[in-house]
N, C-alpha and C. Protein backbone atom coordinates (compact mmCIF):
# COMPACT_ATOMS: atom_id res chain seq x y z
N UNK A 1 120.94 119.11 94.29
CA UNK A 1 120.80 118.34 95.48
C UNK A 1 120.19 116.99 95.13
N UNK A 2 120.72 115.84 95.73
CA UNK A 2 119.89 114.44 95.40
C UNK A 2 119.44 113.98 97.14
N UNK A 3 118.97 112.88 96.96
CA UNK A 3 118.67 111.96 97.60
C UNK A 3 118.94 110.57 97.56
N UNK A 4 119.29 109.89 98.76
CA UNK A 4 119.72 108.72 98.37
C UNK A 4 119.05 107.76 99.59
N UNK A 5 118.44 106.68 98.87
CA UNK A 5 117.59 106.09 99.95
C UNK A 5 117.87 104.56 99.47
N UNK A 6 118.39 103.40 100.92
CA UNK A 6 118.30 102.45 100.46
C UNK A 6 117.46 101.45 101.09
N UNK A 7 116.94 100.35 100.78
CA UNK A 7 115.27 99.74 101.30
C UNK A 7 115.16 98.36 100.98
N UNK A 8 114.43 97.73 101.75
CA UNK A 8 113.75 96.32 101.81
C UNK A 8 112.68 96.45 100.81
N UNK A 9 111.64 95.64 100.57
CA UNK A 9 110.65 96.21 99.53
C UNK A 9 109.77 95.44 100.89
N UNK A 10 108.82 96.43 101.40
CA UNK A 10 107.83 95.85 102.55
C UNK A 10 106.43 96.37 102.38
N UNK A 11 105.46 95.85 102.95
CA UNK A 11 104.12 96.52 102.48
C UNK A 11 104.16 97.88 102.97
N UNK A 12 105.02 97.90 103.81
CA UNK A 12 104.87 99.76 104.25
C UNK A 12 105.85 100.45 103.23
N UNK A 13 106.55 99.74 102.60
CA UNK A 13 107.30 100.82 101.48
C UNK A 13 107.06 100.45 100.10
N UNK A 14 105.77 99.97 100.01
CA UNK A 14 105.31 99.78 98.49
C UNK A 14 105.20 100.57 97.77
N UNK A 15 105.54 100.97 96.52
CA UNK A 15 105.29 102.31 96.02
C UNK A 15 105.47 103.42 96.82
N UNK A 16 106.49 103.50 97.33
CA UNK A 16 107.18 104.68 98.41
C UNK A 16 107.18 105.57 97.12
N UNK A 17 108.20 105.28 96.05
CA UNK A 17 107.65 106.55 94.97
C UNK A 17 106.51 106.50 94.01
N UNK A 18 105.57 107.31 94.31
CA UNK A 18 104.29 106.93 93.51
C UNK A 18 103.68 108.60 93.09
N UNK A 19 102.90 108.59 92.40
CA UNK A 19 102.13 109.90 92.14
C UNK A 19 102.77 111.33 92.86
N UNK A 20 102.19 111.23 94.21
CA UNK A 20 102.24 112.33 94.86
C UNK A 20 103.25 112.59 95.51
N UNK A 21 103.98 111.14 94.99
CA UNK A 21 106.08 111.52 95.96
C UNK A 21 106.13 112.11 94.83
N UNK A 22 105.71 111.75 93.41
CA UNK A 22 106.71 112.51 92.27
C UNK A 22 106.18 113.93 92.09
N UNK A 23 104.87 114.58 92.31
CA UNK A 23 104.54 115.44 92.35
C UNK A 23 105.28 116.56 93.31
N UNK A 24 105.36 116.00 94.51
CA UNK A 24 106.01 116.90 95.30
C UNK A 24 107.85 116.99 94.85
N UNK A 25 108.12 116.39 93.66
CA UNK A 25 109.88 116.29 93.26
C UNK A 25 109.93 117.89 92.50
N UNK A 26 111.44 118.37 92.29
CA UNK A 26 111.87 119.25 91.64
C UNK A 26 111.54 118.67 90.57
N UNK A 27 111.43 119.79 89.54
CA UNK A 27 111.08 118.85 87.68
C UNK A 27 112.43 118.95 87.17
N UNK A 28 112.29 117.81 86.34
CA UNK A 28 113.70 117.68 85.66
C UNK A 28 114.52 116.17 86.97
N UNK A 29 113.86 116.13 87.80
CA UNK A 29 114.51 114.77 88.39
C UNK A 29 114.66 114.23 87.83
N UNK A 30 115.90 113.05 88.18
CA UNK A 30 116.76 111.63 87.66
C UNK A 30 116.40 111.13 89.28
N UNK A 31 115.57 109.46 88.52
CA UNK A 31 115.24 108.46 89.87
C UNK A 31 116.37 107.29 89.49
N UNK A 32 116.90 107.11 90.18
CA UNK A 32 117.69 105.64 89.86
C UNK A 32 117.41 104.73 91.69
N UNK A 33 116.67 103.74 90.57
CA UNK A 33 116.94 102.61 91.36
C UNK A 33 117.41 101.31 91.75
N UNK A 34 118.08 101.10 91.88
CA UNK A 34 118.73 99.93 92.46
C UNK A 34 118.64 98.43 93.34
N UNK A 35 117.61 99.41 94.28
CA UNK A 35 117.15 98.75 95.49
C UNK A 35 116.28 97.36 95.25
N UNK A 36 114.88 97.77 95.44
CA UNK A 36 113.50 96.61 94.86
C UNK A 36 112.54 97.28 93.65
N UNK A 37 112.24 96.72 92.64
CA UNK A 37 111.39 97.75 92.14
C UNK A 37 109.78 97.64 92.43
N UNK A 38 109.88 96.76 93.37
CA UNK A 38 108.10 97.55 94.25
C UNK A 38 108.36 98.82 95.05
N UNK A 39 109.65 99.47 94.90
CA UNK A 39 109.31 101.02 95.37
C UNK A 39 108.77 101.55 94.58
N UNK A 40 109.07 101.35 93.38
CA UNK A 40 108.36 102.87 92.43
C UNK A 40 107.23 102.15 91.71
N UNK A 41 106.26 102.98 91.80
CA UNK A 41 104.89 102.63 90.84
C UNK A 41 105.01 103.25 89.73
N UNK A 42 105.55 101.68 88.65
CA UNK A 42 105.91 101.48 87.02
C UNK A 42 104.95 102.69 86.93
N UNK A 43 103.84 102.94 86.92
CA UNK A 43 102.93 103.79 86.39
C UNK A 43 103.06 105.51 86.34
N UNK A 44 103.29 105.82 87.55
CA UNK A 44 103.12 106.40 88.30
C UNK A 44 104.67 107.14 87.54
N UNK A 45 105.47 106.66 87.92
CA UNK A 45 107.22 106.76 87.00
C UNK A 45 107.05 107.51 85.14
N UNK A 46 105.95 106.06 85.00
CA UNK A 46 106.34 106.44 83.46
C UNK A 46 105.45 107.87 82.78
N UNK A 47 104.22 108.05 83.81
CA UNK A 47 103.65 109.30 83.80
C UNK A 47 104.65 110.30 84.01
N UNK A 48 105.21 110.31 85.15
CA UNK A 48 106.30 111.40 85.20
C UNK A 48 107.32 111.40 83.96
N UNK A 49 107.25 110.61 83.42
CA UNK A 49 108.56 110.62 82.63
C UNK A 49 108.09 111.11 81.44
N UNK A 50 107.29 111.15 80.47
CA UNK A 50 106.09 111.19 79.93
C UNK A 50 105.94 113.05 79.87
N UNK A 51 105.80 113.29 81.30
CA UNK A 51 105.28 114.65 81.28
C UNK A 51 106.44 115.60 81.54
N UNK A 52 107.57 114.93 81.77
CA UNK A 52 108.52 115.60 81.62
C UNK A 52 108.74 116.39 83.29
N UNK A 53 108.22 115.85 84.25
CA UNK A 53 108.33 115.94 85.70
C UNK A 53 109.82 115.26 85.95
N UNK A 54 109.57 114.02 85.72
CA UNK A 54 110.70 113.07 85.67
C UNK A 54 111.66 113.55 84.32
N UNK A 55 113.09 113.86 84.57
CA UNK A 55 113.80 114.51 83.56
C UNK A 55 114.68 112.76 82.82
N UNK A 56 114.62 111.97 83.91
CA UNK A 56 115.69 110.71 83.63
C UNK A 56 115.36 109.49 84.64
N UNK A 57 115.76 108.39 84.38
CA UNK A 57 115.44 107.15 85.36
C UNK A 57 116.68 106.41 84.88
N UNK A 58 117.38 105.48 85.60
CA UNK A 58 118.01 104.68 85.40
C UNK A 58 117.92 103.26 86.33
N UNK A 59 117.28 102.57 86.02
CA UNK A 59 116.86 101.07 86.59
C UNK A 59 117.26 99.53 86.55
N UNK A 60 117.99 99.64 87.80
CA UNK A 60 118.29 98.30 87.51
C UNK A 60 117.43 97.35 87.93
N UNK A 61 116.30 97.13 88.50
CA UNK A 61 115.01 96.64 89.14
C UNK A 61 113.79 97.27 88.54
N UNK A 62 112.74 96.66 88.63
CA UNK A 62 111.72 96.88 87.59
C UNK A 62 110.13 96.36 88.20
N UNK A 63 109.59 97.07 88.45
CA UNK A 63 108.45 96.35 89.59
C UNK A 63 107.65 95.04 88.15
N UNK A 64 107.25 94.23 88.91
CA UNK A 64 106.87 93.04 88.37
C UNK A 64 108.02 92.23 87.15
N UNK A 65 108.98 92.18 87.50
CA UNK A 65 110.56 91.78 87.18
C UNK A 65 110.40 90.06 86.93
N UNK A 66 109.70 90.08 87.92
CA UNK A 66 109.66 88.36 88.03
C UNK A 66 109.74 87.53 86.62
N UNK A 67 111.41 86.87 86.22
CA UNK A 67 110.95 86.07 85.03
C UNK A 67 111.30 86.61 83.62
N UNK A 68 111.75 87.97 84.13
CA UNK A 68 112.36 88.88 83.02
C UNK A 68 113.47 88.40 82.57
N UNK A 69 114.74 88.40 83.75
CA UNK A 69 116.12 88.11 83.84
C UNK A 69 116.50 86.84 83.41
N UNK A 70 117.60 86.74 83.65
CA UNK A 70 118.29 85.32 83.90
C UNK A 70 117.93 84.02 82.91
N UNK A 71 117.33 84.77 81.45
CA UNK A 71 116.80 83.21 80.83
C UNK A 71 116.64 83.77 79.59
N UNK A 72 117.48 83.18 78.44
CA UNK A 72 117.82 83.26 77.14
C UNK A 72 116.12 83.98 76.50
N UNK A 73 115.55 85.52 76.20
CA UNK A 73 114.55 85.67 75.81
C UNK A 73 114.13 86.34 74.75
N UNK A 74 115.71 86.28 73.52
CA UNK A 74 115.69 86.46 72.66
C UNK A 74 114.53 85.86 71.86
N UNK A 75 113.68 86.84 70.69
CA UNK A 75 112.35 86.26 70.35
C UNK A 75 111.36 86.25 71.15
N UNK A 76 111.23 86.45 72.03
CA UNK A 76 110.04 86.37 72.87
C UNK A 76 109.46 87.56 73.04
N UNK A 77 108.10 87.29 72.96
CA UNK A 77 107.69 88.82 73.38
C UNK A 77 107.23 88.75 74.77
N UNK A 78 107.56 89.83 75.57
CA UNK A 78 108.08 90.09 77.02
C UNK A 78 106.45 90.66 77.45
N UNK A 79 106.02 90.04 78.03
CA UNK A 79 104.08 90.61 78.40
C UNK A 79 104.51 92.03 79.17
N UNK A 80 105.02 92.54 79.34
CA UNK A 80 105.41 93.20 80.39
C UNK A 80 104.98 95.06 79.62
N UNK A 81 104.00 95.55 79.98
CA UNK A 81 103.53 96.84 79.12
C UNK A 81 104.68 97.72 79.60
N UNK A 82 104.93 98.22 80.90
CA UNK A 82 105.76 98.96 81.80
C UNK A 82 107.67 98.89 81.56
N UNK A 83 107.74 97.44 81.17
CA UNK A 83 109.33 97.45 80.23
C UNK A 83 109.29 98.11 79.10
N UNK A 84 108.06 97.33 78.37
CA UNK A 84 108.57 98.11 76.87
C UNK A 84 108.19 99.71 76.92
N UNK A 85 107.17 100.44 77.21
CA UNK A 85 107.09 101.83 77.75
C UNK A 85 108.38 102.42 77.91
N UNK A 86 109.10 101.91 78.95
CA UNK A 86 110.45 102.27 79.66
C UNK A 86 111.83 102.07 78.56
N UNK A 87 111.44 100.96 77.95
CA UNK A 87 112.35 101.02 76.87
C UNK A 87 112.68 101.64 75.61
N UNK A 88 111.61 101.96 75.56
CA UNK A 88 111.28 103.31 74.45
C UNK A 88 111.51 104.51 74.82
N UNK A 89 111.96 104.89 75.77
CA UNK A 89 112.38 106.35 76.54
C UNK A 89 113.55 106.57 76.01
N UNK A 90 113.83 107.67 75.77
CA UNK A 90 115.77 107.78 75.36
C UNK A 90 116.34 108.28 76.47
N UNK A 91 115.35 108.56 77.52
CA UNK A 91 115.82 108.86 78.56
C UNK A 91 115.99 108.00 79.62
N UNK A 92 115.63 107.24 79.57
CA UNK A 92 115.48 105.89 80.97
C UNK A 92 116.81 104.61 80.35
N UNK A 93 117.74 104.52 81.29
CA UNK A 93 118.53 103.78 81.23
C UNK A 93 118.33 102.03 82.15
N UNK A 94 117.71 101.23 81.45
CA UNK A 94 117.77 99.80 82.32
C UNK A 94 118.54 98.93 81.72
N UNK A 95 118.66 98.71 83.09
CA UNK A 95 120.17 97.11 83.47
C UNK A 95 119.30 96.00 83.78
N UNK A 96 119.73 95.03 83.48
CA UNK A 96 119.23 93.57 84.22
C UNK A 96 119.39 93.23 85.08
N UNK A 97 119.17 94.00 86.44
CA UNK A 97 119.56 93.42 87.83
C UNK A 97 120.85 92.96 87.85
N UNK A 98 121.63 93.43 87.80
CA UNK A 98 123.37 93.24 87.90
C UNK A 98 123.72 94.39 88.42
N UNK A 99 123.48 94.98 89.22
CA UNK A 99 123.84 96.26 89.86
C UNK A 99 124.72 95.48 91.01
N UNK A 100 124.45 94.61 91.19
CA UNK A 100 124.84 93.69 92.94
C UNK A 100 126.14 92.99 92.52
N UNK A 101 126.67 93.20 91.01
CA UNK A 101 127.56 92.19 90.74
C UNK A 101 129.23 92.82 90.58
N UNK A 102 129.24 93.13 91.42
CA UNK A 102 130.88 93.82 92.41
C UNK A 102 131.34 92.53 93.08
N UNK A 103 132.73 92.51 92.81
CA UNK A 103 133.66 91.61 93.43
C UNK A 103 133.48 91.68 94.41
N UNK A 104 133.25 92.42 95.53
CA UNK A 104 133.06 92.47 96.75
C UNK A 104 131.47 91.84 97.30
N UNK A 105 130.45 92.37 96.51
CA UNK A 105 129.70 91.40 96.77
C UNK A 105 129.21 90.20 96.24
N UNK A 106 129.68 90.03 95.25
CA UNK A 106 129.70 88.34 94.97
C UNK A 106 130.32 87.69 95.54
N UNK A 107 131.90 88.00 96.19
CA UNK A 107 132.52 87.16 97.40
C UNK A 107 131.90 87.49 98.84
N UNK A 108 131.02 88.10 99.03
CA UNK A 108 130.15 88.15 100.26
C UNK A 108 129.27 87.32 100.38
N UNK A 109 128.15 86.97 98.84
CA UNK A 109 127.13 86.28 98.74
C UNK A 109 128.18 85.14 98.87
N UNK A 110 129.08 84.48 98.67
CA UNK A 110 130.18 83.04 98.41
C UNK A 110 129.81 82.90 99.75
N UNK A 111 130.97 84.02 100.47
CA UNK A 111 130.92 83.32 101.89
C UNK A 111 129.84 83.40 102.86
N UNK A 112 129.07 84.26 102.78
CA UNK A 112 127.92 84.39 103.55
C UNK A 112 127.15 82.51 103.33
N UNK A 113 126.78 82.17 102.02
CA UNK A 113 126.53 80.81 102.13
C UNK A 113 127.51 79.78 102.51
N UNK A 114 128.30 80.35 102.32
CA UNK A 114 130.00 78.86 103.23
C UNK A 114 129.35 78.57 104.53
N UNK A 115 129.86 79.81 105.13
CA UNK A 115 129.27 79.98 106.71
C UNK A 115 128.21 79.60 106.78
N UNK A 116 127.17 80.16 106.17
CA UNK A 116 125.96 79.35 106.81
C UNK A 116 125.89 77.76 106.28
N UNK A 117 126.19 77.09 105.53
CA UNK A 117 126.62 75.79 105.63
C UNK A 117 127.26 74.93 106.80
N UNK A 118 128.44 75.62 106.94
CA UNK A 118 129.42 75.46 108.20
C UNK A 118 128.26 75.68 108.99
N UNK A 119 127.68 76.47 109.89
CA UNK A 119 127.20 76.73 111.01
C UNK A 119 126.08 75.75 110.78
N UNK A 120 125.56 75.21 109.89
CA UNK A 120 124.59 74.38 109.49
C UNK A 120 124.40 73.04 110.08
N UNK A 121 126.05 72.47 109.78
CA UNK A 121 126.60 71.10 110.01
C UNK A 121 126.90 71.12 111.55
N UNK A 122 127.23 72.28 112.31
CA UNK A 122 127.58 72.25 113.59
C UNK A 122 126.58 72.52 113.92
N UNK A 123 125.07 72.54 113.97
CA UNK A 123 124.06 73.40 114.69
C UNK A 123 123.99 74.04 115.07
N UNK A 124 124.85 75.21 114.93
CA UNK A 124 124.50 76.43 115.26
C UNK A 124 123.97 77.47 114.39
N UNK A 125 123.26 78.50 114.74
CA UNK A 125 122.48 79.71 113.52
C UNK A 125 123.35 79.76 113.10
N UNK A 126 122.40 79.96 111.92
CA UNK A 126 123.03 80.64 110.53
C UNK A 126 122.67 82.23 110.55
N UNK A 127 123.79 82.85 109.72
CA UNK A 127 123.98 83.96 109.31
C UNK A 127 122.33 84.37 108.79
N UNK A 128 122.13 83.68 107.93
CA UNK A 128 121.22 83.84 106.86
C UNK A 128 119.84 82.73 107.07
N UNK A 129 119.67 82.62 108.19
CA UNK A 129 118.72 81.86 108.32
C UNK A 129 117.63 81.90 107.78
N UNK A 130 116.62 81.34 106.93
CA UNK A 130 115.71 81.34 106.25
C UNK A 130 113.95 80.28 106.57
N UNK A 131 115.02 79.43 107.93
CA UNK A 131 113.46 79.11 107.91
C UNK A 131 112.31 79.63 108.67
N UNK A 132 111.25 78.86 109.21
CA UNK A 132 110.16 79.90 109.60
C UNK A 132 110.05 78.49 111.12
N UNK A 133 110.77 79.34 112.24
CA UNK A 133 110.72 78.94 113.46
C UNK A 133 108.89 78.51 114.59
């Protein structure tokens, strides 16, 4: 049996999986997330994984991510304790935030900003409005 949960990352769902969500899991769970990685507490994960509660993880989001992605970081050493932990697992599978990168939604993100351009120039709301009224 799985579960499948999908989420905003909000102060009420911070560490939604943390300690005592993983405690109360079947052992031998696989967490894959996708979503934000301020759901799962890096810590909290790699303990489970560690003790063998957590059987597998596969992550395309990574709590404190910020700065990871998107920028040539070959040579560098990555401050990040909770990546390299995770990367040393033979069991934990991470992606670079490219989970979102489906033809379907990269031509969504296209037009979703067209439109809100268009609706921009005519004054009317935007789809995606972003400022703070």
């Amino acid at each position: 049996m799985s579960s499948l949960c999908t989420a905003n990352a909000t102060e009420e769902n911070h560490h939604l999986i943390d300690t005592k969500a993983i405690e109360s899991m079947k052992p031998g769970v696989t967490i894959i997330n996708t979503a934000r990685g301020k759901l799962i507490d890096s810590d909290a994960l790699i303990a489970g994984l560690e003790s063998g509660k957590i059987g597998a993880a596969g992550l395309d989001v990574l709590e404190n991510e910020n700065g990871l992605y998107y920028y040539n970081r070959m040579g560098d050493v990555i401050p990040n304790p909770e990546l390299a932990a995770l990367r040393s697992m033979p069991n934990v599978i991470l992606t670079d935030h490219t989970a979102f990168y489906t033809h379907e939604d990269v031509e969504s993100m296209v037009r979703g900003v067209l439109e809100s351009a268009v609706a921009f120039e005519k004054g009317q709301p935007a789809r995606h409005d972003v400022t703070d009224l």
